[in-house]
N, C-alpha and C. Protein backbone atom coordinates (compact mmCIF):
# COMPACT_ATOMS: atom_id res chain seq x y z
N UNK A 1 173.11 59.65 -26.81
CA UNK A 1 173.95 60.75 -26.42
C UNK A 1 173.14 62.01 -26.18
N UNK A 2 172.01 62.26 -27.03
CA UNK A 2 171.14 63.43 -27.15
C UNK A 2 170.82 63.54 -25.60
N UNK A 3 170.60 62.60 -25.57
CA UNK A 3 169.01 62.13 -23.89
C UNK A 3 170.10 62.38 -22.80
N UNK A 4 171.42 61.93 -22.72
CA UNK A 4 171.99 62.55 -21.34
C UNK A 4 172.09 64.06 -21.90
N UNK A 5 172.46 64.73 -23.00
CA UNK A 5 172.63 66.14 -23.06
C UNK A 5 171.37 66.39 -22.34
N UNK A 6 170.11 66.40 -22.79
CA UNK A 6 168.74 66.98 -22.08
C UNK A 6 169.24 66.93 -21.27
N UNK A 7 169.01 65.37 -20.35
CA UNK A 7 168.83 65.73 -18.75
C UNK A 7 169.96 66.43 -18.40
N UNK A 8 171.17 66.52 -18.57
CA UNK A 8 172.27 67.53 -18.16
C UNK A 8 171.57 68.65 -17.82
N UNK A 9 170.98 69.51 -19.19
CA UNK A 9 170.34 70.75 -19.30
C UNK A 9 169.15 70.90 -18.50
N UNK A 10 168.57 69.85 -18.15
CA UNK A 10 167.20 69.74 -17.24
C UNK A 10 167.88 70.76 -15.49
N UNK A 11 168.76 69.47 -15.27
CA UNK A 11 169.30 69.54 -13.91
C UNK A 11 170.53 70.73 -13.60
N UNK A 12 170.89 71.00 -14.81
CA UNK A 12 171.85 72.26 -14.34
C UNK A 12 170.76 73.32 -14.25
N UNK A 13 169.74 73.64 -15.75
CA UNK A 13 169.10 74.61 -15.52
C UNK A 13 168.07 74.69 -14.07
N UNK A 14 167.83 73.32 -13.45
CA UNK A 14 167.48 73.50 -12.49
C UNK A 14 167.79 73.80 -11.16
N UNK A 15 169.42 73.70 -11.21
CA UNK A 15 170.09 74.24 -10.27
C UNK A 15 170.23 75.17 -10.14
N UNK A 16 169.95 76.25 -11.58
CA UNK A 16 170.50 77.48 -11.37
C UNK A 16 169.16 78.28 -11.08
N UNK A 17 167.71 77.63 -11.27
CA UNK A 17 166.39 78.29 -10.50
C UNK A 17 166.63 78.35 -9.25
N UNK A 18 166.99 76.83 -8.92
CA UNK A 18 167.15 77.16 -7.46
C UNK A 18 168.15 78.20 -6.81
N UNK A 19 169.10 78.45 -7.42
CA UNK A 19 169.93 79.52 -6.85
C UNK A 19 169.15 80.71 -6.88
N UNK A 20 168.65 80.94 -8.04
CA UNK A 20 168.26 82.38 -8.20
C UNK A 20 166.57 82.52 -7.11
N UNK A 21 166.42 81.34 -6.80
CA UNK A 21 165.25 81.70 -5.39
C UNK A 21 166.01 81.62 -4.34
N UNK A 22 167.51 81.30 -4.20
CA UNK A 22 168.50 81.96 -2.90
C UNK A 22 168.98 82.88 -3.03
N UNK A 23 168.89 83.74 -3.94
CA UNK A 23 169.38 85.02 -4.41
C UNK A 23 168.48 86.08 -4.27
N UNK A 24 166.94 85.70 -4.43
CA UNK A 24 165.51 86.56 -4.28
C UNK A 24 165.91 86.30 -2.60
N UNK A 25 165.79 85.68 -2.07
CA UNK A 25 165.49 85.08 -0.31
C UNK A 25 166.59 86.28 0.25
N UNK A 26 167.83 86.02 -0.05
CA UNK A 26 169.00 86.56 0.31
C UNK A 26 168.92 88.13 0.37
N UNK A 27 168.12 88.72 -1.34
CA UNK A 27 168.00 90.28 -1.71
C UNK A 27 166.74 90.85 -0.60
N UNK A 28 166.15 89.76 -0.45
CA UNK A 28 164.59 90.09 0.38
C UNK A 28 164.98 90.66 1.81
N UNK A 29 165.97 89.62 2.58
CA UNK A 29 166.34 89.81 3.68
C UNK A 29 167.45 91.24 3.88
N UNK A 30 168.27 91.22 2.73
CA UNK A 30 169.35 92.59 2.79
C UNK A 30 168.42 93.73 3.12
N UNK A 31 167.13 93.51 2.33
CA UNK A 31 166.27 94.74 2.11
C UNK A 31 165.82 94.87 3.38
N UNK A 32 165.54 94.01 3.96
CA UNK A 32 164.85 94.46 5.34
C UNK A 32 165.96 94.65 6.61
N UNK A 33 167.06 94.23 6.65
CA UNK A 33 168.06 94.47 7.68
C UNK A 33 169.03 95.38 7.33
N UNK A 34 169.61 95.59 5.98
CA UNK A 34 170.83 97.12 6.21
C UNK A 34 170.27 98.27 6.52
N UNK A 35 171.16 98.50 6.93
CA UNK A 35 171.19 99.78 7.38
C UNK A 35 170.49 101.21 7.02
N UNK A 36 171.10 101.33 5.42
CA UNK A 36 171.00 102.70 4.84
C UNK A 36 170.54 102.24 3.42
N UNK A 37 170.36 103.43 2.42
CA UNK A 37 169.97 103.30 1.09
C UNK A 37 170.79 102.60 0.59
N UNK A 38 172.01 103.07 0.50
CA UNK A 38 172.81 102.34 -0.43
C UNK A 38 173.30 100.54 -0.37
N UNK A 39 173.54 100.61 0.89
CA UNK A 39 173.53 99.10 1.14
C UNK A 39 172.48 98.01 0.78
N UNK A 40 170.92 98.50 0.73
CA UNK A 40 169.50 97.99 0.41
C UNK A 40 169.72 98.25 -1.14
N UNK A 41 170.17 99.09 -1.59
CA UNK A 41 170.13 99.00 -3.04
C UNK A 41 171.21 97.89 -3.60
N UNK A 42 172.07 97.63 -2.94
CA UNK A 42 172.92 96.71 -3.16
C UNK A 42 172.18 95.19 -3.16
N UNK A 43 171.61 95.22 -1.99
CA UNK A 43 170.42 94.03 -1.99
C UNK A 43 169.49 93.64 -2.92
N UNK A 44 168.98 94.87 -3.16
CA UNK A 44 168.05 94.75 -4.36
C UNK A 44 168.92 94.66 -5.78
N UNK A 45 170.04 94.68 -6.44
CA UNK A 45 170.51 94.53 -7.07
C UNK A 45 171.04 92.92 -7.42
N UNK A 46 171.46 92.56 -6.21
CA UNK A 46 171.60 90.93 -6.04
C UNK A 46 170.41 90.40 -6.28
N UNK A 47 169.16 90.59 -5.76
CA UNK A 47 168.43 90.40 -5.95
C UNK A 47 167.89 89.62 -7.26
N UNK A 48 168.04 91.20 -8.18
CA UNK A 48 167.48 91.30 -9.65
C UNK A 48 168.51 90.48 -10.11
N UNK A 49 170.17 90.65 -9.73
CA UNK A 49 170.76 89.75 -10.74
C UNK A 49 170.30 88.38 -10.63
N UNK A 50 170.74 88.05 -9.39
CA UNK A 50 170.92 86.81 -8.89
C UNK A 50 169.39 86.04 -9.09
N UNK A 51 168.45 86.85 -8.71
CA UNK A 51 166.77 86.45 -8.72
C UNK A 51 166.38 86.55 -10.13
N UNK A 52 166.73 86.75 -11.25
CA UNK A 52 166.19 86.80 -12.46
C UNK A 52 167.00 86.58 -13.28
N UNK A 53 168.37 87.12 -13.04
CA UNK A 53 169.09 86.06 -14.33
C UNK A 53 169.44 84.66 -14.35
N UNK A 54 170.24 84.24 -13.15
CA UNK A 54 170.17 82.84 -13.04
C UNK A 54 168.92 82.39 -13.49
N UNK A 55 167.72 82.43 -13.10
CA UNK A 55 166.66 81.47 -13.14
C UNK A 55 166.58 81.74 -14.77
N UNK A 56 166.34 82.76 -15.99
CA UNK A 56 166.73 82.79 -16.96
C UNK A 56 166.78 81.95 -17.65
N UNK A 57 168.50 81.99 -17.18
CA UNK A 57 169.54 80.70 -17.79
C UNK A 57 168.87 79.96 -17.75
N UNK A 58 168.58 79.46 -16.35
CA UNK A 58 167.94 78.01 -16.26
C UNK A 58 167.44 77.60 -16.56
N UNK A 59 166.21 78.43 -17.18
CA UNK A 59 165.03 78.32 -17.96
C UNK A 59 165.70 78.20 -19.45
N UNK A 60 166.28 78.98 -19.79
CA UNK A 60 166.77 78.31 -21.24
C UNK A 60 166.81 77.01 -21.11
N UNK A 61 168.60 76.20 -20.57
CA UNK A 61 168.60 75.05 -20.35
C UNK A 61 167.27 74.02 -19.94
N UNK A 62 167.10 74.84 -19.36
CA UNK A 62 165.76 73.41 -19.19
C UNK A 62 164.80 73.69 -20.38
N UNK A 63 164.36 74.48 -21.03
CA UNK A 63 163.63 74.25 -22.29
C UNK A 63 164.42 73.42 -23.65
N UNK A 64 165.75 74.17 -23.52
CA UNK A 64 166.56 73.41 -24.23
C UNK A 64 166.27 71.45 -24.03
N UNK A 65 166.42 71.17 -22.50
CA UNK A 65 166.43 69.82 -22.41
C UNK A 65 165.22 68.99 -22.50
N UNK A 66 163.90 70.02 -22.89
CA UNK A 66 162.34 69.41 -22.92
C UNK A 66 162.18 69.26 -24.01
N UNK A 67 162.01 68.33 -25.03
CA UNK A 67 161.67 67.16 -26.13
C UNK A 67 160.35 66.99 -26.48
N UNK A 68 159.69 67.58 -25.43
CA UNK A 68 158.45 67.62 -26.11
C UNK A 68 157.83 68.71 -26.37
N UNK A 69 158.40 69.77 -26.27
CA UNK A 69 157.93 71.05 -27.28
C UNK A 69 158.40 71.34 -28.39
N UNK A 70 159.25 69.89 -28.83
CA UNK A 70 159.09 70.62 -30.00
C UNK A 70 160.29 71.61 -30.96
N UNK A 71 159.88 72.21 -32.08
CA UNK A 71 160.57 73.10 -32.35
C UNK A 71 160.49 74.52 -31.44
N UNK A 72 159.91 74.74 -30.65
CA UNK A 72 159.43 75.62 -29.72
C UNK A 72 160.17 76.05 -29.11
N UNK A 73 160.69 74.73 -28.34
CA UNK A 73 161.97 75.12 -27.26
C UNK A 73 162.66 76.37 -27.63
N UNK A 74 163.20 75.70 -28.89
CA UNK A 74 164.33 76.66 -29.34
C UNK A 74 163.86 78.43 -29.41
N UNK A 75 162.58 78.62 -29.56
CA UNK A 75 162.06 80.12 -29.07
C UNK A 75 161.89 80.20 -28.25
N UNK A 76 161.63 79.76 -27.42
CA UNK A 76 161.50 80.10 -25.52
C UNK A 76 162.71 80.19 -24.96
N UNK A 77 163.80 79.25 -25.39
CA UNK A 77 165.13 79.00 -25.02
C UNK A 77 165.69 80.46 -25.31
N UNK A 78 165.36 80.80 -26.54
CA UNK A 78 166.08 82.22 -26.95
C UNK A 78 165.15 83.35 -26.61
N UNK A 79 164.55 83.05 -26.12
CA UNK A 79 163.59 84.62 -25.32
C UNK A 79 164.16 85.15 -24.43
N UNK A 80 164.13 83.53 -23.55
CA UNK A 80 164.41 83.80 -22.09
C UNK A 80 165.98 84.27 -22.45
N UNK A 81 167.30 83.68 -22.76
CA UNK A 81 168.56 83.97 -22.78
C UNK A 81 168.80 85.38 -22.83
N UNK A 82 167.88 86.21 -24.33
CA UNK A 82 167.74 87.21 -24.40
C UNK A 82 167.49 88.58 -23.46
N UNK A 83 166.09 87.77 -22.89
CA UNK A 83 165.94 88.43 -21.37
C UNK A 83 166.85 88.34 -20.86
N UNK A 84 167.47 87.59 -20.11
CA UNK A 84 168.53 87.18 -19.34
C UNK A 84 169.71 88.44 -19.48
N UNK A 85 170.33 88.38 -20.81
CA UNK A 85 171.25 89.32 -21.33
C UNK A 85 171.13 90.72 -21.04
N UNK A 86 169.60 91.54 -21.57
CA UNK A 86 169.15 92.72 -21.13
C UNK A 86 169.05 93.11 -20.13
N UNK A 87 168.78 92.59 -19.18
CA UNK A 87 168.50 92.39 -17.78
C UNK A 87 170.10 92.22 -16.96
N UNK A 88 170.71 91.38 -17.34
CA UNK A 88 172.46 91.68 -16.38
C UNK A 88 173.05 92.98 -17.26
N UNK A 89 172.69 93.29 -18.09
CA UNK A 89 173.25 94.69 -18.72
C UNK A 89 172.55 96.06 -18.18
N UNK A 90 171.43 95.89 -17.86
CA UNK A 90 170.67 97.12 -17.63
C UNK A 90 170.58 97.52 -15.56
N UNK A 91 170.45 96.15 -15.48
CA UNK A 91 170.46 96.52 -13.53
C UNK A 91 171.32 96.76 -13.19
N UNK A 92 172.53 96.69 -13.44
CA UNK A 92 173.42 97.74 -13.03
C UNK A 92 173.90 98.69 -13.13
N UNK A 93 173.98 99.18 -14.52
CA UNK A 93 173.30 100.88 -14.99
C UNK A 93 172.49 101.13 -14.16
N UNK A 94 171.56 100.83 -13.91
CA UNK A 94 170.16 101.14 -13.38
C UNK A 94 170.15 101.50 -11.94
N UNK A 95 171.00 100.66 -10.99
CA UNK A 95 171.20 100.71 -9.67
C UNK A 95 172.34 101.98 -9.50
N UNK A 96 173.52 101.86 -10.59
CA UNK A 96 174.47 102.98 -10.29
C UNK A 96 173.75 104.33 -10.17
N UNK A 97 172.73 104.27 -11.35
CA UNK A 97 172.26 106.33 -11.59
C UNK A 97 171.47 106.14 -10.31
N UNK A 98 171.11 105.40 -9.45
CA UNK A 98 169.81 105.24 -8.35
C UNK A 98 170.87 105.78 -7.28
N UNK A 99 172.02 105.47 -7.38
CA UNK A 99 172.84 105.34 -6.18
C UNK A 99 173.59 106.62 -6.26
N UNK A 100 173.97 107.05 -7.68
CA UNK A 100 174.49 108.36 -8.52
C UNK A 100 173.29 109.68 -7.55
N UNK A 101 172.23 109.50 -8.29
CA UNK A 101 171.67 110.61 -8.08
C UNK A 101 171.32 110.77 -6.63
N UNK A 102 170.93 109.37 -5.89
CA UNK A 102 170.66 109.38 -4.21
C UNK A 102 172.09 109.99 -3.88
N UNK A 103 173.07 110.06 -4.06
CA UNK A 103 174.24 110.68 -3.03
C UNK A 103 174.44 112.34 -3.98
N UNK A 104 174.32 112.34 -4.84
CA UNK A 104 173.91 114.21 -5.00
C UNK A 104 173.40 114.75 -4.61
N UNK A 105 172.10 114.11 -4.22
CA UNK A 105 170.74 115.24 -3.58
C UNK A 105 170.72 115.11 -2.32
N UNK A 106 172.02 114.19 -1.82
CA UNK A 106 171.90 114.24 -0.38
C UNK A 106 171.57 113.31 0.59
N UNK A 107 171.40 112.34 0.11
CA UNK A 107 170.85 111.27 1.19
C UNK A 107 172.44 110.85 1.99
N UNK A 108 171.87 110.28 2.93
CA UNK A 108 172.57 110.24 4.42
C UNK A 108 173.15 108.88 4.03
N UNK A 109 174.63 108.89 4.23
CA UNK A 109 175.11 107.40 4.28
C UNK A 109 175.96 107.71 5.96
N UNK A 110 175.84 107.02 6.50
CA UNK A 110 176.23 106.35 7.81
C UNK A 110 176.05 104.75 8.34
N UNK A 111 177.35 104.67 8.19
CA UNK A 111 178.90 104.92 8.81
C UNK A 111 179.33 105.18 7.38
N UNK A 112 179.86 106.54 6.90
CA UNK A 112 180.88 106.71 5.94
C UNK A 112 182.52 106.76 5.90
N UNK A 113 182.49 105.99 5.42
CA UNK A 113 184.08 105.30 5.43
C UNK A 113 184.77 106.51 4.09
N UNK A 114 183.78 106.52 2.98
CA UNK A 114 185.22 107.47 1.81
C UNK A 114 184.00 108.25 1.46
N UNK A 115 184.11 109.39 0.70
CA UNK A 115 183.75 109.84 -0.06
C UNK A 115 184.17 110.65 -1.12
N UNK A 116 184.08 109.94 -2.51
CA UNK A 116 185.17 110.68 -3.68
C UNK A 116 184.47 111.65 -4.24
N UNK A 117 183.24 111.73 -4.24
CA UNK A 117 182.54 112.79 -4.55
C UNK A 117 182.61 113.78 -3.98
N UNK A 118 182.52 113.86 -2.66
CA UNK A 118 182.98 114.97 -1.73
C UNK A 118 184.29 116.15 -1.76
N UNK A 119 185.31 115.07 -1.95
CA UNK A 119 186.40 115.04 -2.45
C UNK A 119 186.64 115.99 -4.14
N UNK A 120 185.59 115.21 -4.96
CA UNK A 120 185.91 116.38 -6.25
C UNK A 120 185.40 117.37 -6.27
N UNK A 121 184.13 117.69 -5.30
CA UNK A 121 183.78 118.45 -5.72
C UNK A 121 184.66 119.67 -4.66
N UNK A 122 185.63 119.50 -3.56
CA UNK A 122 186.56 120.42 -3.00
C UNK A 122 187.40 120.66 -3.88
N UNK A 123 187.95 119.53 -4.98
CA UNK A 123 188.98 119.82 -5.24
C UNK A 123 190.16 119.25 -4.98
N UNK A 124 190.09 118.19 -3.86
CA UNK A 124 191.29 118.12 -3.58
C UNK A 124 192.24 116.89 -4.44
């Protein structure tokens, strides 16, 4: 029963590397074709999630499902998860104040569709 759990954990965690190198591919390309700041920061945000947490996970699971490290696994397994956790908690904080402070000081968004900031700071 153990030995299909591994390989389960082998092949999911390996599915989810592979996503997260379609998620780097995907953030790579946003970066070089939108338009404006904010949209590229959006890219780069997919990026970081998608490009470093998935693979993470995956990396847990698949240490989880490797048998021959040992008691080990179980610290690598919980490094990486850990990482994993800090990392979907912090890049998006991280991207908002980027995106926060780029539209205070002025940077140019075009085509602007809303702006609520604009908006409070009239008053209306």
């Amino acid at each position: 029963m153990w030995d299909l759990i591994e390989s389960a954990c082998l092949y999911v965690g390996l599915a989810l590397a592979v996503t997260g190198a379609l998620c780097d591919l995907l953030g790579a390309l946003g970066l070089l074709r939108f338009p404006n700041f904010f949209v590229r920061l959006h890219a780069a945000t997919v990026g970081i999630i998608g490009g470093a947490v998935y693979p993470l996970f995956g990396l847990t699971l698949m240490t989880i499902g490797c048998d021959f490290l040992g008691y080990w696994r179980w610290l690598f397994a919980s490094g990486s998860f850990i990482t994993a956790i800090i990392i979907a908690i912090t890049a998006p904080a991280g991207s908002h104040a980027l995106a926060r402070g780029a539209h205070r000081s002025g940077v140019a968004v075009e085509p602007k569709l809303c702006d609520k900031l604009a908006e409070d700071r009239r008053g209306d």
